[in-house]
Protein backbone atom coordinates (compact mmCIF):
# COMPACT_ATOMS: atom_id res chain seq x y z
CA UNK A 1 -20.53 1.42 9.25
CA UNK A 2 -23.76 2.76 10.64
CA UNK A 3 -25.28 3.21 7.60
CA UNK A 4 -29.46 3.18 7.66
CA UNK A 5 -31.22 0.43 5.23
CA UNK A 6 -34.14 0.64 3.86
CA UNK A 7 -35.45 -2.59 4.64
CA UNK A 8 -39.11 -1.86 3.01
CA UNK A 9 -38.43 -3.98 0.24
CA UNK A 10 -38.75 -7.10 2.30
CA UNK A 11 -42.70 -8.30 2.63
CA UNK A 12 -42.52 -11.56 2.55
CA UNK A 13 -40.71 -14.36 4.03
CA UNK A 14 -38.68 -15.43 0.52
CA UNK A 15 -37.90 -11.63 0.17
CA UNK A 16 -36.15 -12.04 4.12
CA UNK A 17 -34.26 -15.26 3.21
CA UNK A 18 -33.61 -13.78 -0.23
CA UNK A 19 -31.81 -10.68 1.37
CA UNK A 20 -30.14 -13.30 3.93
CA UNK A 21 -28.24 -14.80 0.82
CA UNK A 22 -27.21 -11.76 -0.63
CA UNK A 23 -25.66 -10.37 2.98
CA UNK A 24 -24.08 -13.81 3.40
CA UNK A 25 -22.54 -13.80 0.17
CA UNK A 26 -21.62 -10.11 0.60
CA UNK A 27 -19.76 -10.63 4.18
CA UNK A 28 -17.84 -13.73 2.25
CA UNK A 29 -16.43 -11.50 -0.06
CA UNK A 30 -15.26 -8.95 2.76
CA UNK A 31 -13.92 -11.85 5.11
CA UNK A 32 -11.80 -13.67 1.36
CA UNK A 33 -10.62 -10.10 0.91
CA UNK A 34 -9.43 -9.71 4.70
CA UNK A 35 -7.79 -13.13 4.46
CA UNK A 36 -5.55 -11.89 1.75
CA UNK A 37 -4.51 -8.88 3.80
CA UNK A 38 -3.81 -11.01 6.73
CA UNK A 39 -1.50 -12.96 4.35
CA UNK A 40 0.49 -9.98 3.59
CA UNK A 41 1.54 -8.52 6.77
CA UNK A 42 4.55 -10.98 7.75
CA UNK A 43 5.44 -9.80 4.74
CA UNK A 44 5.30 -6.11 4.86
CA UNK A 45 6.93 -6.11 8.10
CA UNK A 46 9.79 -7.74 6.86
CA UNK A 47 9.77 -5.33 4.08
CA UNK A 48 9.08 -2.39 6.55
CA UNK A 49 12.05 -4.45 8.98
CA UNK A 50 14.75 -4.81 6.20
CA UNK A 51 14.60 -0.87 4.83
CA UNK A 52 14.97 0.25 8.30
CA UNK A 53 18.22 -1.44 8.42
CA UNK A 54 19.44 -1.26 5.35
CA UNK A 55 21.47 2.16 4.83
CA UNK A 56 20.48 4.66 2.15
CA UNK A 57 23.58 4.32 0.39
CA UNK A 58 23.05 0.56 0.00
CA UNK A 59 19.86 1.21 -1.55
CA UNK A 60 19.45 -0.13 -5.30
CA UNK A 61 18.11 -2.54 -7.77
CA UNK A 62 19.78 -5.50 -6.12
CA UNK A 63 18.84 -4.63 -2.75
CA UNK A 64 14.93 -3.96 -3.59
CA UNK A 65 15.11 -7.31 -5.40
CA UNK A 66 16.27 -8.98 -2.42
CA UNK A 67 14.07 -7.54 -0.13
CA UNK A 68 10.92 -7.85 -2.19
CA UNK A 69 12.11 -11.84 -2.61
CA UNK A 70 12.62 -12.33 1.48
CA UNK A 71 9.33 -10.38 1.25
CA UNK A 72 7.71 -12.77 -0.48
CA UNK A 73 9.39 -15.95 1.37
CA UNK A 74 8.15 -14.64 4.37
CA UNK A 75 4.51 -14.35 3.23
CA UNK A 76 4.25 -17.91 1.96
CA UNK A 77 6.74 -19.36 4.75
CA UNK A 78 3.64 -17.82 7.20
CA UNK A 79 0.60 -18.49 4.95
CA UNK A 80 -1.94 -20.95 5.59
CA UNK A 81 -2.62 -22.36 2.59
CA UNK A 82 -5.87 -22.75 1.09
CA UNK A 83 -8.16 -26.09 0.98
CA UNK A 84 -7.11 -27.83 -2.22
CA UNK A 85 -3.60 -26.16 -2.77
CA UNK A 86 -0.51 -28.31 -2.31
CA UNK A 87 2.45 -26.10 0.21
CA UNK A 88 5.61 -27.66 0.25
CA UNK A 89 6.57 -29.55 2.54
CA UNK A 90 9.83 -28.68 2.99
CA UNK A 91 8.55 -24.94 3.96
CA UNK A 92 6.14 -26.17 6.46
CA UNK A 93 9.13 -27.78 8.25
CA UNK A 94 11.00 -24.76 8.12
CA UNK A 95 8.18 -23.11 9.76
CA UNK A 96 7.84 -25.33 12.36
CA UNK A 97 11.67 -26.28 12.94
CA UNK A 98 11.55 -22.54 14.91
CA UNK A 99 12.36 -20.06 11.55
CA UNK A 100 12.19 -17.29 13.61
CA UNK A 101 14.91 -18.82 16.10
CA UNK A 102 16.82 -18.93 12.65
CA UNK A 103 15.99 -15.38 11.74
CA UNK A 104 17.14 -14.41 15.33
CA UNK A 105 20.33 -15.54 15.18
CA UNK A 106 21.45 -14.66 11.76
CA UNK A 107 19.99 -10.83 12.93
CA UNK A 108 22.23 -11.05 15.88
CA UNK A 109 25.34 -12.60 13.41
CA UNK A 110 24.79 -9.55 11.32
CA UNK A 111 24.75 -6.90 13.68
CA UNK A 112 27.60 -7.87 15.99
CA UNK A 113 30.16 -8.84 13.18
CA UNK A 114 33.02 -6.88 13.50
């Protein structure tokens, strides 16, 4: 990150507010790209969550498939969504009826059946 620039280029006042634009669209880019990352972790940590339970021997196609589709629930069930794109609403009440209160106690029904 501490990289030197040669900022000899700039002589003028249009060159300054030229190379303004440029790092303004540049740090866009880097903050769209970070959004999408953000989007992914609830995600991944489900992922990461459900193969630590899940035995080795209950490993498969089926299994992967479900995970990867929780894995994907998650991520738009905790998603802001974008200006101009449509959620559902039945997800955002979901989300705000207390999902993880949901999560919680079908985790603890799981691991205390008998």
């Amino acid at each position: 990150m501490n990289k030197r620039t040669d900022w000899s280029n700039i002589d003028s006042l249009a060159d300054l507010q030229r190379e303004q634009r440029r790092l303004r669209a540049c740090i866009q880019v880097q903050e769209k790209d970070l959004r999408q990352r953000v989007k992914q972790v609830p995600g991944e940590l489900f992922q990461a969550g459900a193969n630590a339970i899940v035995p080795g021997f209950l490993a498969g196609k089926i299994t992967s498939s479900a995970i990867g589709l929780g894995k994907n629930l998650v991520m738009k069930l905790f998603s802001k969504k974008e200006e101009g794109e449509n959620g559902s609403p039945l997800l955002g009440a979901a989300g705000k009826m207390g999902l993880f209160t949901l999560l919680k106690v079908g985790f603890n029904a799981f691991m205390h059946r008998k």
